[in-house]
Every structure is written in structure tokens, then in C-alpha cells.
PDB file of N, CA and C in Angstrom:
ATOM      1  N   UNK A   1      85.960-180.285 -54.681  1.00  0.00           N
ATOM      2  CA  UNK A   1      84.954-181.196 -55.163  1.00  0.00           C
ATOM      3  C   UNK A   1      83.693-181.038 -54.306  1.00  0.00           C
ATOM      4  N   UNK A   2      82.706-181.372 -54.648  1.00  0.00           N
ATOM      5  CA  UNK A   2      81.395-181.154 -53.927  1.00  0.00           C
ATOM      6  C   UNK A   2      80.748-182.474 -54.709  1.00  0.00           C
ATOM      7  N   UNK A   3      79.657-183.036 -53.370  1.00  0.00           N
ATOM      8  CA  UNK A   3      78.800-183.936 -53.240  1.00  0.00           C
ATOM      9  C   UNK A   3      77.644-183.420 -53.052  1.00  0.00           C
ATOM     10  N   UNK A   4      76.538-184.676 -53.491  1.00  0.00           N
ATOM     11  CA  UNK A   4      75.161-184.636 -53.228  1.00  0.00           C
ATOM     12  C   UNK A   4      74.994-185.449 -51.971  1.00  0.00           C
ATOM     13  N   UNK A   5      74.264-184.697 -51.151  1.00  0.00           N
ATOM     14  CA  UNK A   5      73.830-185.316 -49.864  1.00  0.00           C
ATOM     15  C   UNK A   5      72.067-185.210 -49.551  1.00  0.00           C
ATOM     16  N   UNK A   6      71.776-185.956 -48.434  1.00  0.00           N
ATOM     17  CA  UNK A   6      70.375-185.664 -48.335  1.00  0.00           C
ATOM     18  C   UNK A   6      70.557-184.690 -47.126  1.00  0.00           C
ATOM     19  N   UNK A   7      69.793-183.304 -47.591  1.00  0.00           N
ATOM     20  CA  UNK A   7      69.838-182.533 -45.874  1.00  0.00           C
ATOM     21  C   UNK A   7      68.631-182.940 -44.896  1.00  0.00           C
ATOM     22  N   UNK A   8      67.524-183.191 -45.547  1.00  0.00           N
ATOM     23  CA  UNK A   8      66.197-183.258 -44.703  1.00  0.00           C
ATOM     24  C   UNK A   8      65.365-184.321 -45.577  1.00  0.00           C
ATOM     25  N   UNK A   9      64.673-185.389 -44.746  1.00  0.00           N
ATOM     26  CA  UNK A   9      64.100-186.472 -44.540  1.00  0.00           C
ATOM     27  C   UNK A   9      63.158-186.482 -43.728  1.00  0.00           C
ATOM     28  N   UNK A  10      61.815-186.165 -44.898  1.00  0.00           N
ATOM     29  CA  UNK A  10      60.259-186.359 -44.152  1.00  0.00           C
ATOM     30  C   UNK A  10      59.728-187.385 -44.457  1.00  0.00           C
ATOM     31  N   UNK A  11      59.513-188.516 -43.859  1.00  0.00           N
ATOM     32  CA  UNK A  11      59.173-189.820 -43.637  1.00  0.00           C
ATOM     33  C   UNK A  11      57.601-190.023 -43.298  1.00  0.00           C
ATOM     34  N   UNK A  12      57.012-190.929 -43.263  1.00  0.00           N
ATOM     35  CA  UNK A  12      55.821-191.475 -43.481  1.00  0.00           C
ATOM     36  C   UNK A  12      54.430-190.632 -43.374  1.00  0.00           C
ATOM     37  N   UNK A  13      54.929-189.810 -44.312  1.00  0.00           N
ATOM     38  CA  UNK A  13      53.988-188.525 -44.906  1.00  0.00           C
ATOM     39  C   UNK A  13      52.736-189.342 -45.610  1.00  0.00           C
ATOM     40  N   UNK A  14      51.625-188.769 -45.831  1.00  0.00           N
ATOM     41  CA  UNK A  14      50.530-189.716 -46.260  1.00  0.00           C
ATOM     42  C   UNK A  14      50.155-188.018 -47.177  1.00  0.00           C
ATOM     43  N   UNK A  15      49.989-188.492 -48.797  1.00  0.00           N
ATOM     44  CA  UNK A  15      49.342-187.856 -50.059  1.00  0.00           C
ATOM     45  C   UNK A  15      48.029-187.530 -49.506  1.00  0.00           C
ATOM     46  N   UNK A  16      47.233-186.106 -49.257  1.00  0.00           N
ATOM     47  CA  UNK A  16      45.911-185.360 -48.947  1.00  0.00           C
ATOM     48  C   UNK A  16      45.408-185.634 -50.045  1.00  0.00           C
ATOM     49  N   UNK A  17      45.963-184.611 -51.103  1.00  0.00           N
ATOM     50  CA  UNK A  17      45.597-184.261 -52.315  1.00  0.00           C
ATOM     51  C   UNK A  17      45.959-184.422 -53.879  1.00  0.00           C
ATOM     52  N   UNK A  18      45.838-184.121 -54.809  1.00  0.00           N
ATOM     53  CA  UNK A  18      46.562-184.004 -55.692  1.00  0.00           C
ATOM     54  C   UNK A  18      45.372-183.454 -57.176  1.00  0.00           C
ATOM     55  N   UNK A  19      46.536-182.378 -58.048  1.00  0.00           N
ATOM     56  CA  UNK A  19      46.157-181.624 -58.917  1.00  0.00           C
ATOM     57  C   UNK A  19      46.546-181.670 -60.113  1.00  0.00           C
ATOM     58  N   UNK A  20      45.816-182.414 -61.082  1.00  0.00           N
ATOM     59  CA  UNK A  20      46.583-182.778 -62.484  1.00  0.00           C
ATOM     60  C   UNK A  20      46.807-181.594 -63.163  1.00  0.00           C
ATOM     61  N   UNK A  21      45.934-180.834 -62.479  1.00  0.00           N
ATOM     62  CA  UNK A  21      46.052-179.584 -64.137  1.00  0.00           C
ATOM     63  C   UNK A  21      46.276-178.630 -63.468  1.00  0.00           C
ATOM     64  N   UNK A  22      47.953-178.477 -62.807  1.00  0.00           N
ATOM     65  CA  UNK A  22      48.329-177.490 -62.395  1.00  0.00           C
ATOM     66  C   UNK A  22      49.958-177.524 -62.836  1.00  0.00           C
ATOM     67  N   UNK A  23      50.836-176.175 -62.677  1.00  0.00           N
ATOM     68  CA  UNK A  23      51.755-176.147 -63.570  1.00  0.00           C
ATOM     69  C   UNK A  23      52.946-177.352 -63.092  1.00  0.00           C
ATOM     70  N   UNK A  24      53.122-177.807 -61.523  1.00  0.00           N
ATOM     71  CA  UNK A  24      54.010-178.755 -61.621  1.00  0.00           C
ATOM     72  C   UNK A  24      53.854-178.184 -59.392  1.00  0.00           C
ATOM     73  N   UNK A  25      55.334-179.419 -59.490  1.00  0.00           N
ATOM     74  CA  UNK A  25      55.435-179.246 -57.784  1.00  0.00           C
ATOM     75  C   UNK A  25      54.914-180.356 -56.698  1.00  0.00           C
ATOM     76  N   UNK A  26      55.011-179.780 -55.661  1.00  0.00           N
ATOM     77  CA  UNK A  26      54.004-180.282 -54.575  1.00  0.00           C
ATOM     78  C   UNK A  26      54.220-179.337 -53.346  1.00  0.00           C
ATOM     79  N   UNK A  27      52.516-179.291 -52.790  1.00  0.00           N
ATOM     80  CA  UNK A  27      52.214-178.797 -51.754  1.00  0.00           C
ATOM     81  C   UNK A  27      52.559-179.135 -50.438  1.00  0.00           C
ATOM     82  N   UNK A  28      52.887-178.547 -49.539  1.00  0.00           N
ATOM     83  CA  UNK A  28      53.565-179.321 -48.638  1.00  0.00           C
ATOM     84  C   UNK A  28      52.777-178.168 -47.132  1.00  0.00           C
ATOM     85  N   UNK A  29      52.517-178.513 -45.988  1.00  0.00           N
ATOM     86  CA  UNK A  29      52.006-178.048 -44.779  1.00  0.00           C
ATOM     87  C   UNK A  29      53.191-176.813 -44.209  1.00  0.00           C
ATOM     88  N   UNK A  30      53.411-175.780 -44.251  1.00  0.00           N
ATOM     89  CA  UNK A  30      54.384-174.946 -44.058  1.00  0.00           C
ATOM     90  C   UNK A  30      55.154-175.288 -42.829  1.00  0.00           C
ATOM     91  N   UNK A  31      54.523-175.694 -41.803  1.00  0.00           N
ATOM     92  CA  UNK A  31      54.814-176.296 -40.292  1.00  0.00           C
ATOM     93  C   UNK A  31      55.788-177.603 -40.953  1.00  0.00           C
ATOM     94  N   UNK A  32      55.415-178.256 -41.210  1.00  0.00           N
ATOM     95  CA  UNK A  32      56.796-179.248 -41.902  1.00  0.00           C
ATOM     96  C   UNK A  32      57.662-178.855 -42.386  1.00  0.00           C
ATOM     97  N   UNK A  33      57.430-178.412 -43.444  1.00  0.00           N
ATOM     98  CA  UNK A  33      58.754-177.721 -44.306  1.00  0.00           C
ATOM     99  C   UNK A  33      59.381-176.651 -42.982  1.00  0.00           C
ATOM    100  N   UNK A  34      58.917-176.221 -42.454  1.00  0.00           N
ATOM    101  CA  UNK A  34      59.973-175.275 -41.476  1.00  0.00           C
ATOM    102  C   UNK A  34      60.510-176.204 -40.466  1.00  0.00           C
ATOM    103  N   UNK A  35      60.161-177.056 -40.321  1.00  0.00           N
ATOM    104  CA  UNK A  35      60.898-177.857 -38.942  1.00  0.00           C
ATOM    105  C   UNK A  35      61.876-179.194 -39.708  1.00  0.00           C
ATOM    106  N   UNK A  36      61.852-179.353 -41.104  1.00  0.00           N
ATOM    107  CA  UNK A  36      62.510-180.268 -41.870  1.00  0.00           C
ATOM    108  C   UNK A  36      63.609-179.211 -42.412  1.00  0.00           C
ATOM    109  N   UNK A  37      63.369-177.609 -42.791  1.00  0.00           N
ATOM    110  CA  UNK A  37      64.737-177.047 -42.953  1.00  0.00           C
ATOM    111  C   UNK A  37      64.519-176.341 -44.402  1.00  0.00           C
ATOM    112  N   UNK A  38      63.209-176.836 -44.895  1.00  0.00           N
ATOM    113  CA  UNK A  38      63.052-176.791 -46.455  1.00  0.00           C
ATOM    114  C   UNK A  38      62.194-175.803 -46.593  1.00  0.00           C
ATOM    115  N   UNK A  39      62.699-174.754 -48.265  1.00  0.00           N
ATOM    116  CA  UNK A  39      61.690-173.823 -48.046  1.00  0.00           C
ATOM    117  C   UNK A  39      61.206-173.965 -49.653  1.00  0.00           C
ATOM    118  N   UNK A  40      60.152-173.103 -50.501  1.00  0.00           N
ATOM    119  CA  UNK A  40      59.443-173.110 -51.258  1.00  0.00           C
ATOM    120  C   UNK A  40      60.034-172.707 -52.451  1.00  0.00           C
ATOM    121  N   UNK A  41      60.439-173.786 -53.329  1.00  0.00           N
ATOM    122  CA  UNK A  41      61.289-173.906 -54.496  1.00  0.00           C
ATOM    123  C   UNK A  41      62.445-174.519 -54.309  1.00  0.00           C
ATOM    124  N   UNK A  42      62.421-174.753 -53.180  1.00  0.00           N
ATOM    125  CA  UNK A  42      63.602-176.288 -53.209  1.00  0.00           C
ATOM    126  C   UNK A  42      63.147-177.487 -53.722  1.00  0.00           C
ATOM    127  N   UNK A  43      64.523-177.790 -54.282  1.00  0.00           N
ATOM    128  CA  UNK A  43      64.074-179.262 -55.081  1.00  0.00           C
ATOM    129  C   UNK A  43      63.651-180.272 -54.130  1.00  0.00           C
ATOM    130  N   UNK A  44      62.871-181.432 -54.344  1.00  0.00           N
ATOM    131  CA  UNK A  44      63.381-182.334 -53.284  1.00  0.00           C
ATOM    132  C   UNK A  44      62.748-183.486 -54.398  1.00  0.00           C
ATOM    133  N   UNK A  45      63.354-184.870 -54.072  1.00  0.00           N
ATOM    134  CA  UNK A  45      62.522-186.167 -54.305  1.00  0.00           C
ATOM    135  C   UNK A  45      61.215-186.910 -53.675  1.00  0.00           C
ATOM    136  N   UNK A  46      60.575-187.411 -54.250  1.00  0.00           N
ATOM    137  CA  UNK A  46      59.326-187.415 -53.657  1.00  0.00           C
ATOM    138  C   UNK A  46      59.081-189.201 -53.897  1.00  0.00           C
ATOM    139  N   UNK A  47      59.377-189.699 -52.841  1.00  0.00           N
ATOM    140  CA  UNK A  47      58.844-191.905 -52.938  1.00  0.00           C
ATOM    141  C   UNK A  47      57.850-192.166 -52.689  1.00  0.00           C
ATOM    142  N   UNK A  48      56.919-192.685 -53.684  1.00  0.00           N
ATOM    143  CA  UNK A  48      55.493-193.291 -53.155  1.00  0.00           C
ATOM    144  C   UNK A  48      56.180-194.349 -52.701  1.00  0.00           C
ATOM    145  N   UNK A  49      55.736-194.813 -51.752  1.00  0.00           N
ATOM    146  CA  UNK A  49      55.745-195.992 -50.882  1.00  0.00           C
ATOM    147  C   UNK A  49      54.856-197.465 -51.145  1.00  0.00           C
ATOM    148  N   UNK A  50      53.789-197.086 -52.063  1.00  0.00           N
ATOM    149  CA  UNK A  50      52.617-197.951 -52.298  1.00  0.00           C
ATOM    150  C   UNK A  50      53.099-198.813 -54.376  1.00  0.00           C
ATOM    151  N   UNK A  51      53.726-197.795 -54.820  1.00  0.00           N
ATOM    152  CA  UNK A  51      53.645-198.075 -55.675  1.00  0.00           C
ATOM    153  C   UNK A  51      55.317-197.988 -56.911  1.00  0.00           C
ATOM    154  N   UNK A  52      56.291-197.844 -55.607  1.00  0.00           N
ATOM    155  CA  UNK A  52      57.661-197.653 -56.010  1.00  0.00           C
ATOM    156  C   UNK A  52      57.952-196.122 -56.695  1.00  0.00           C
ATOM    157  N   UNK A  53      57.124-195.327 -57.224  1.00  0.00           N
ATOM    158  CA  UNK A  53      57.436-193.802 -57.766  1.00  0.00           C
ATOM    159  C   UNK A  53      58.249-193.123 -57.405  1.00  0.00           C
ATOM    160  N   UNK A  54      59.213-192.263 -57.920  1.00  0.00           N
ATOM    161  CA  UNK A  54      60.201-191.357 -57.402  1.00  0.00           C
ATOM    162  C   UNK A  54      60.474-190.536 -58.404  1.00  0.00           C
ATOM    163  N   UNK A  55      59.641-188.907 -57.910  1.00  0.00           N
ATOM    164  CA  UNK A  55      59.732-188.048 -58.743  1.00  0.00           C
ATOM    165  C   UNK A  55      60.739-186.949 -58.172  1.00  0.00           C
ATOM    166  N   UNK A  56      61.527-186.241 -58.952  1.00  0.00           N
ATOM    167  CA  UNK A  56      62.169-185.029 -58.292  1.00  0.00           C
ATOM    168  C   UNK A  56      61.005-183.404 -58.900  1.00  0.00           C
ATOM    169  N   UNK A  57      60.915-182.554 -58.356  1.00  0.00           N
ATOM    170  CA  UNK A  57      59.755-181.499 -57.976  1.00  0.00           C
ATOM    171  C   UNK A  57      60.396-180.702 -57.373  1.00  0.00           C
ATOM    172  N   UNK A  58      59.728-179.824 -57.579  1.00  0.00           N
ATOM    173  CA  UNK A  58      59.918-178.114 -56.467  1.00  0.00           C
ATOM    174  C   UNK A  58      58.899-178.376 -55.332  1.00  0.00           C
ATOM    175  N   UNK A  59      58.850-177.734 -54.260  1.00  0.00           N
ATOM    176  CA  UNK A  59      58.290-177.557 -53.216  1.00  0.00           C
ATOM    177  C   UNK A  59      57.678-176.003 -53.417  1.00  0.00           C
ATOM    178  N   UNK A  60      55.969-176.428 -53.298  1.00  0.00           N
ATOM    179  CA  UNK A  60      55.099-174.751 -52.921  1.00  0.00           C
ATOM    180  C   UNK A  60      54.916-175.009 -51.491  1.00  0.00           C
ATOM    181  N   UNK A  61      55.474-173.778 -50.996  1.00  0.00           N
ATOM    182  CA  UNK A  61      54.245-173.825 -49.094  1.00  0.00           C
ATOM    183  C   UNK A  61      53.136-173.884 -49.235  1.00  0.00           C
ATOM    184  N   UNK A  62      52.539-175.248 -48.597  1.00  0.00           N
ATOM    185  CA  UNK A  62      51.344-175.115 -48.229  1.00  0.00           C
ATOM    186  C   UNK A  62      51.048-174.386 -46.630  1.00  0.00           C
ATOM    187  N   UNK A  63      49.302-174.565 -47.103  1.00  0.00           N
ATOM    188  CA  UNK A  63      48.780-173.913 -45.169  1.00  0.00           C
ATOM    189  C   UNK A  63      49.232-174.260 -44.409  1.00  0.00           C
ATOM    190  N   UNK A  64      49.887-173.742 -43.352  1.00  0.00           N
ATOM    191  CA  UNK A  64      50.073-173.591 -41.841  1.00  0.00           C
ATOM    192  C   UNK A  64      49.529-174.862 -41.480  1.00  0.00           C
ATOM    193  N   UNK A  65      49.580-176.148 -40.734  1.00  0.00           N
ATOM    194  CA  UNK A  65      48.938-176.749 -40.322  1.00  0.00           C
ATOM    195  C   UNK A  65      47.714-177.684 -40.976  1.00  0.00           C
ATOM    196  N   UNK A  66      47.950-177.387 -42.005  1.00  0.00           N
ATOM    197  CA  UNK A  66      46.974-178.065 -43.168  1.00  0.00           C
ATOM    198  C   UNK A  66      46.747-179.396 -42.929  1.00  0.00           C
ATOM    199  N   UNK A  67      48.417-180.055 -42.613  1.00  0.00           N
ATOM    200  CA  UNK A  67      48.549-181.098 -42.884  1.00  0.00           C
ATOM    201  C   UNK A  67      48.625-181.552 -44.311  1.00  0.00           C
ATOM    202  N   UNK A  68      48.735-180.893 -45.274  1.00  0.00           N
ATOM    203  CA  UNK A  68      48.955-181.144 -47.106  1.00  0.00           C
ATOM    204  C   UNK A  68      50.061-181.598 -46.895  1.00  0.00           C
ATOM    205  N   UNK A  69      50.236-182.797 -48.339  1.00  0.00           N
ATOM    206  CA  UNK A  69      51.036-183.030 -49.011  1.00  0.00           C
ATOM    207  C   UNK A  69      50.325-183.054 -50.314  1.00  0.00           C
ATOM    208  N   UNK A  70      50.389-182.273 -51.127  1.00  0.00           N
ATOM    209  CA  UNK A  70      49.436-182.846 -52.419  1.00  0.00           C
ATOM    210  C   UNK A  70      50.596-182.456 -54.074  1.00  0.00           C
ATOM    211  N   UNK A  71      50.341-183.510 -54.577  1.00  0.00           N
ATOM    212  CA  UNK A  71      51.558-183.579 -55.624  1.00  0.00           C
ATOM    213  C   UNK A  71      50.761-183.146 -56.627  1.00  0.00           C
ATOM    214  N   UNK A  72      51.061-182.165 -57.739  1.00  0.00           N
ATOM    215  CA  UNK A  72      50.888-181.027 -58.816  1.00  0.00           C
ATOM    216  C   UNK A  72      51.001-181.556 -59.958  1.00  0.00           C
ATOM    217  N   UNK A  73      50.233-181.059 -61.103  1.00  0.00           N
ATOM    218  CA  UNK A  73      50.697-181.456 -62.222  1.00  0.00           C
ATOM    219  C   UNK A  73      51.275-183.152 -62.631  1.00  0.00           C
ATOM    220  N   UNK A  74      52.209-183.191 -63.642  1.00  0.00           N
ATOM    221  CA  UNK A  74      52.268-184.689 -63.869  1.00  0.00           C
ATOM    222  C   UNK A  74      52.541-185.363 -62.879  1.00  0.00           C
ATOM    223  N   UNK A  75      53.572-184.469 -62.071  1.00  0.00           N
ATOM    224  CA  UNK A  75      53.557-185.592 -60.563  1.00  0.00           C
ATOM    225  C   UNK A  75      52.473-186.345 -59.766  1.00  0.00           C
ATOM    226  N   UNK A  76      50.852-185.709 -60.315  1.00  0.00           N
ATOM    227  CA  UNK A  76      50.270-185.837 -59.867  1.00  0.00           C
ATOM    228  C   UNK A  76      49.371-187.541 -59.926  1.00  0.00           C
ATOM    229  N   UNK A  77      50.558-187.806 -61.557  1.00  0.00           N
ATOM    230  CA  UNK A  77      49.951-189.037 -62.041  1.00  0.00           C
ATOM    231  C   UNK A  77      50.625-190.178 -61.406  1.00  0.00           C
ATOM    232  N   UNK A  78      51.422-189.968 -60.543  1.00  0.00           N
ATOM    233  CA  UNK A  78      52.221-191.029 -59.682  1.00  0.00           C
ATOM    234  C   UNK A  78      52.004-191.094 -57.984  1.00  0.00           C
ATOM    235  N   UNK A  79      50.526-190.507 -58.264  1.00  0.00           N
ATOM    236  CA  UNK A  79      50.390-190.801 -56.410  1.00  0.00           C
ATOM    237  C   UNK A  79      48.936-190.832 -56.779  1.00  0.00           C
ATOM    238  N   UNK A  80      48.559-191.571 -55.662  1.00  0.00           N
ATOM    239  CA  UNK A  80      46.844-191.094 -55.368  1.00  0.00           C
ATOM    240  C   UNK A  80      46.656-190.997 -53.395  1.00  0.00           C
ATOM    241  N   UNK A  81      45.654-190.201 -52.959  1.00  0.00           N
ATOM    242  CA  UNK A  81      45.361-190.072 -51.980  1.00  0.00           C
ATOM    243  C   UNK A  81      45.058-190.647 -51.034  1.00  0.00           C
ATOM    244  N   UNK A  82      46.029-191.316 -49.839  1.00  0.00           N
ATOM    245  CA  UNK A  82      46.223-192.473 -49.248  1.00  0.00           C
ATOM    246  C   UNK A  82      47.602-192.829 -49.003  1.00  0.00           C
ATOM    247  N   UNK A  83      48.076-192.468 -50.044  1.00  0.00           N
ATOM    248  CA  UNK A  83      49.774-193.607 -50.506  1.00  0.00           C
ATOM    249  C   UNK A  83      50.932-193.133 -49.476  1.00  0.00           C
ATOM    250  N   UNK A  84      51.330-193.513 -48.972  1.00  0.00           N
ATOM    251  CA  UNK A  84      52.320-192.891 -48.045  1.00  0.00           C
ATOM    252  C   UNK A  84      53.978-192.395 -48.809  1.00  0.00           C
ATOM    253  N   UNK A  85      54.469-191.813 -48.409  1.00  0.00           N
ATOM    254  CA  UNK A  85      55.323-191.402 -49.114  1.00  0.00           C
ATOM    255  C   UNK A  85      56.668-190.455 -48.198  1.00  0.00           C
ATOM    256  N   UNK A  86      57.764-190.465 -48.803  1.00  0.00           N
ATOM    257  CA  UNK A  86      59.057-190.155 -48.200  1.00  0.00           C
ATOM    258  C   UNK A  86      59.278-189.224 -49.054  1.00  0.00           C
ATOM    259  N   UNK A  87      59.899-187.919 -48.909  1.00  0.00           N
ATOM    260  CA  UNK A  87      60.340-186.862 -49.575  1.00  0.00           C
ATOM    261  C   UNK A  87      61.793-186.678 -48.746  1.00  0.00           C
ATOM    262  N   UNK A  88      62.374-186.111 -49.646  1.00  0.00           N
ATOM    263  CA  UNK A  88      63.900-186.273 -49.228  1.00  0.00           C
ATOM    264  C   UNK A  88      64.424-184.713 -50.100  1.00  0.00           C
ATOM    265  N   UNK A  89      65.129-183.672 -49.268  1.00  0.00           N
ATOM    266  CA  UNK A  89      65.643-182.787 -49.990  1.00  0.00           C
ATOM    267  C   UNK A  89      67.317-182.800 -49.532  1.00  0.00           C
ATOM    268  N   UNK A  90      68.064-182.775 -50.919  1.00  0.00           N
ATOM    269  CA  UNK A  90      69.057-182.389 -50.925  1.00  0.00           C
ATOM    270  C   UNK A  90      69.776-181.270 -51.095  1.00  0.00           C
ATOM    271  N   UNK A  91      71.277-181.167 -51.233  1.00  0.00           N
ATOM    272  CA  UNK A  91      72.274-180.047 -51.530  1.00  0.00           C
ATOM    273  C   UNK A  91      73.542-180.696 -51.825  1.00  0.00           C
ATOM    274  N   UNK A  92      74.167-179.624 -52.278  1.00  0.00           N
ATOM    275  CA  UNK A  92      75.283-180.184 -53.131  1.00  0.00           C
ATOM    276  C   UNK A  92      76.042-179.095 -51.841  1.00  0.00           C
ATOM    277  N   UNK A  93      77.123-179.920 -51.490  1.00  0.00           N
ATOM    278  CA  UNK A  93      78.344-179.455 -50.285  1.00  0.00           C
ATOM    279  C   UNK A  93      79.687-179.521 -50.716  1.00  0.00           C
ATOM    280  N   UNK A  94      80.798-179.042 -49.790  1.00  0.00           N
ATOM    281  CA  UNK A  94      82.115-179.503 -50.164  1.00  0.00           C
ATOM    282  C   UNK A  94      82.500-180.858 -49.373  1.00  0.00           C
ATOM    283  N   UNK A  95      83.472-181.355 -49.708  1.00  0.00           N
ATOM    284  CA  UNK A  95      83.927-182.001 -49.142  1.00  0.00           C
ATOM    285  C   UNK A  95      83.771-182.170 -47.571  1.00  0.00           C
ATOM    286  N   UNK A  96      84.319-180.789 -46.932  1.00  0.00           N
ATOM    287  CA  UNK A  96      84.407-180.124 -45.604  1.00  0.00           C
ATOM    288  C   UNK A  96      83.246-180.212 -44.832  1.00  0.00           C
ATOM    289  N   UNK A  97      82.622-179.590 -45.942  1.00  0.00           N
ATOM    290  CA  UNK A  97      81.371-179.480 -45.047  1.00  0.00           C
ATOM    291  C   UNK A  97      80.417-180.899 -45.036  1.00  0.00           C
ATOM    292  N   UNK A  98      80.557-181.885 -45.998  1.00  0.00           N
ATOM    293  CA  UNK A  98      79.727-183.019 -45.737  1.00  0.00           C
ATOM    294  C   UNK A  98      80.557-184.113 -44.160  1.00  0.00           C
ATOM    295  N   UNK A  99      81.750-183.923 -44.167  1.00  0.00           N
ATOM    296  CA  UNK A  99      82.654-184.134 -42.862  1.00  0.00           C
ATOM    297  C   UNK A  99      81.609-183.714 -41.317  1.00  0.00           C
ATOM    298  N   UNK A 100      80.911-182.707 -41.585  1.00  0.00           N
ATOM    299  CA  UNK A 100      80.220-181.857 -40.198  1.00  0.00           C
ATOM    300  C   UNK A 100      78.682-181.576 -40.354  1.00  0.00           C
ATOM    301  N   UNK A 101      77.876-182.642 -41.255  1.00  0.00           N
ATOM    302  CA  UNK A 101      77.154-182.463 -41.802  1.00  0.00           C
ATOM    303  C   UNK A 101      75.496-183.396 -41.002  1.00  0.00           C
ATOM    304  N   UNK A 102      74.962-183.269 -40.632  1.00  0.00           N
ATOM    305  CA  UNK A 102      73.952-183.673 -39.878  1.00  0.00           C
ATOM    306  C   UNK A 102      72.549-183.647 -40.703  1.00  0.00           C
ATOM    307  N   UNK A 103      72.320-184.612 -41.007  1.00  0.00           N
ATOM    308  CA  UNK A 103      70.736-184.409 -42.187  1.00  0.00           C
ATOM    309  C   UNK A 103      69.639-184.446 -41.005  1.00  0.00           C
ATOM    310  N   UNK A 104      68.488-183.596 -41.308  1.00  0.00           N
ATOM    311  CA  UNK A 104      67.835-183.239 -40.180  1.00  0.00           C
ATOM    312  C   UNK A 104      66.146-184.561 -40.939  1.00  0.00           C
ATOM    313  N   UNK A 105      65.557-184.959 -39.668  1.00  0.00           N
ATOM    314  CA  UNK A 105      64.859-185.993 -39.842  1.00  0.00           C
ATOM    315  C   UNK A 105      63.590-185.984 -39.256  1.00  0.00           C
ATOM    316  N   UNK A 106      62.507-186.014 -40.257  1.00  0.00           N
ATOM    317  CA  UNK A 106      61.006-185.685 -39.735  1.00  0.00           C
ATOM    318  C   UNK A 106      60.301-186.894 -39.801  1.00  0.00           C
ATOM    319  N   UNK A 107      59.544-186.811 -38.514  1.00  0.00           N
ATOM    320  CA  UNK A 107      58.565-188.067 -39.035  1.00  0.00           C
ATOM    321  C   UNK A 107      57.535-187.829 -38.636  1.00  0.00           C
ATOM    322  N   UNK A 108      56.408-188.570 -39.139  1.00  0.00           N
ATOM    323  CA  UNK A 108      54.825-187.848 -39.373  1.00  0.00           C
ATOM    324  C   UNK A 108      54.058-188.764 -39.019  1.00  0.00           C
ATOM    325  N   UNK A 109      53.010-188.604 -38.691  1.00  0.00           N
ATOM    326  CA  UNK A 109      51.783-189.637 -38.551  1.00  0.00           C
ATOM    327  C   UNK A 109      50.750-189.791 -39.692  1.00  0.00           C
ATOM    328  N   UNK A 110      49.349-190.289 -39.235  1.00  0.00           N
ATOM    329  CA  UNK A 110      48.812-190.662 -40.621  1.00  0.00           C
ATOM    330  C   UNK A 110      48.071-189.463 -40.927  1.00  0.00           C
ATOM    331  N   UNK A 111      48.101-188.378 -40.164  1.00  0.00           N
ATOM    332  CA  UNK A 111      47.579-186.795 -40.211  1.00  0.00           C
ATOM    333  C   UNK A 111      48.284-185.919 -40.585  1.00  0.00           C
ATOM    334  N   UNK A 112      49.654-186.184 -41.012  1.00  0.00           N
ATOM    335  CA  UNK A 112      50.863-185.747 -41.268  1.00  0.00           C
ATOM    336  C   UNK A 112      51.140-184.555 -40.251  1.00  0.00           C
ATOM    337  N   UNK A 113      50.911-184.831 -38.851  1.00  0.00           N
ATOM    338  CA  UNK A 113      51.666-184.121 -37.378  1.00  0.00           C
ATOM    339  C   UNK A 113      52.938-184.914 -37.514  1.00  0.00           C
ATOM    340  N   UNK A 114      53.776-183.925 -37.294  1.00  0.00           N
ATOM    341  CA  UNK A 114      55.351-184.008 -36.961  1.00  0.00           C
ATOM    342  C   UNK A 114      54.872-185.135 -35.346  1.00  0.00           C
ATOM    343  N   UNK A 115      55.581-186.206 -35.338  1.00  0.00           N
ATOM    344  CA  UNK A 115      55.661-186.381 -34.196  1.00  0.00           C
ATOM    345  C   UNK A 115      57.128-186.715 -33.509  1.00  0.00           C
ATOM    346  N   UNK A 116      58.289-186.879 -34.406  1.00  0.00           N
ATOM    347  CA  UNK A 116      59.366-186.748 -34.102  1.00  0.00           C
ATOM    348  C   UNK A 116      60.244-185.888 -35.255  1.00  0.00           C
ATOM    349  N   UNK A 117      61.300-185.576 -34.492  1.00  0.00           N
ATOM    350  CA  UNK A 117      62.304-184.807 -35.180  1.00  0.00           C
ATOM    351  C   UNK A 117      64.176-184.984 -34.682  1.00  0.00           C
ATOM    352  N   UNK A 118      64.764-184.774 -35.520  1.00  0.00           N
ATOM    353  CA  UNK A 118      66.170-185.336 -35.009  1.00  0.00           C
ATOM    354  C   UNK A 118      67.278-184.688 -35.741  1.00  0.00           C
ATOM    355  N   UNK A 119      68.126-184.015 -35.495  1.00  0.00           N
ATOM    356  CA  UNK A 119      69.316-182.993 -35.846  1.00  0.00           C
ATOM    357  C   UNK A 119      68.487-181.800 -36.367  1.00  0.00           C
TER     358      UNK A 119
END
């Protein structure tokens, strides 16, 4: 049997940008996504914080240090620039492995700098 778990949890991320008329997704600062575990076309969920929203999306790398988060396409109609927001990526495990399983945990400032990290 296999479960859904959360592997990585980027927390009080703040929306840069956002692009209605693009094919879908969200942009994300490549420096995050590498220290949260997540790479470009992983699914993940995406919580506005301001306004209850929760979209599931692919992940594009954004710039190095950008500091982006900017949500794509229709996703784009459930955030505006400001809104703070939680993204959460999962995986589906066995049994076994959710037993030994450590979800790795980012947290951000209002510049979206990593300022802590944990597993």
C-alpha cells in the first residue's frame, strides 16, 4: 500500500508576481526549491494565506536568488502580489518508507530569503 505524504514545506513565502496569460504553474526562486528538495515539474499545492485558495500546479525554476514566487496562468487568478502563501510538495511512499520519513521544512521572510530550514 502506499500513502500521500507532505515531503517539503515552504512557509511564509510572499507572491512577487503573477501571469494570467501564461500556459499554467508557478515560478519559484531556484535557491528555494533546491534547499526545500523540489525540482521543476513537481507537483506541489499552493495556500494563499490572505484569501483561503489552494491550488495544486507544477513548479517552473525560477532565477537563482530572485526571490520569485509568481503563480501562472489561471492560478494566477487566486493570488495577487503581497498575499503570503504556503506551498507544500508531496509523494506517494510505501508504507516502510513513510515509517523513516522526515518532511524537510523551509521558512522565508518577507523577501522570500530562506531563513530557516529543518530535516
Amino acid at each position: 500500500m502506499f500513502v500521500s505524504i507532505c515531503r517539503a514545506k515552504i512557509k511564509g513565502g510572499v507572491i512577487t508576481a503573477k501571469e494570467l496569460y501564461y500556459d499554467g504553474s508557478i515560478s519559484i526562486d531556484l535557491d528555494i526549491l533546491q534547499e526545500a528538495g523540489i525540482r521543476g515539474g513537481d507537483m506541489v499545492e499552493v495556500l494563499n494565506l490572505h484569501n483561503g485558495a489552494r491550488i495544486s500546479t507544477y513548479i517552473i525554476e525560477g532565477t537563482a536568488g530572485s526571490g520569485e514566487i509568481s503563480p501562472n496562468g489561471p492560478a494566477a487568478r487566486f493570488f495577487e502580489v503581497g498575499d503570503a502563501v504556503t506551498i507544500l510538495a508531496t509523494a506517494l511512499v510505501s508504507m516502510e518508507e513513510r515509517n523513516s520519513f522526515s518532511m524537510k521544512v523551509i521558512s522565508l521572510d518577507k523577501e522570500n530569503r530562506i531563513i530557516y530550514k529543518e530535516a
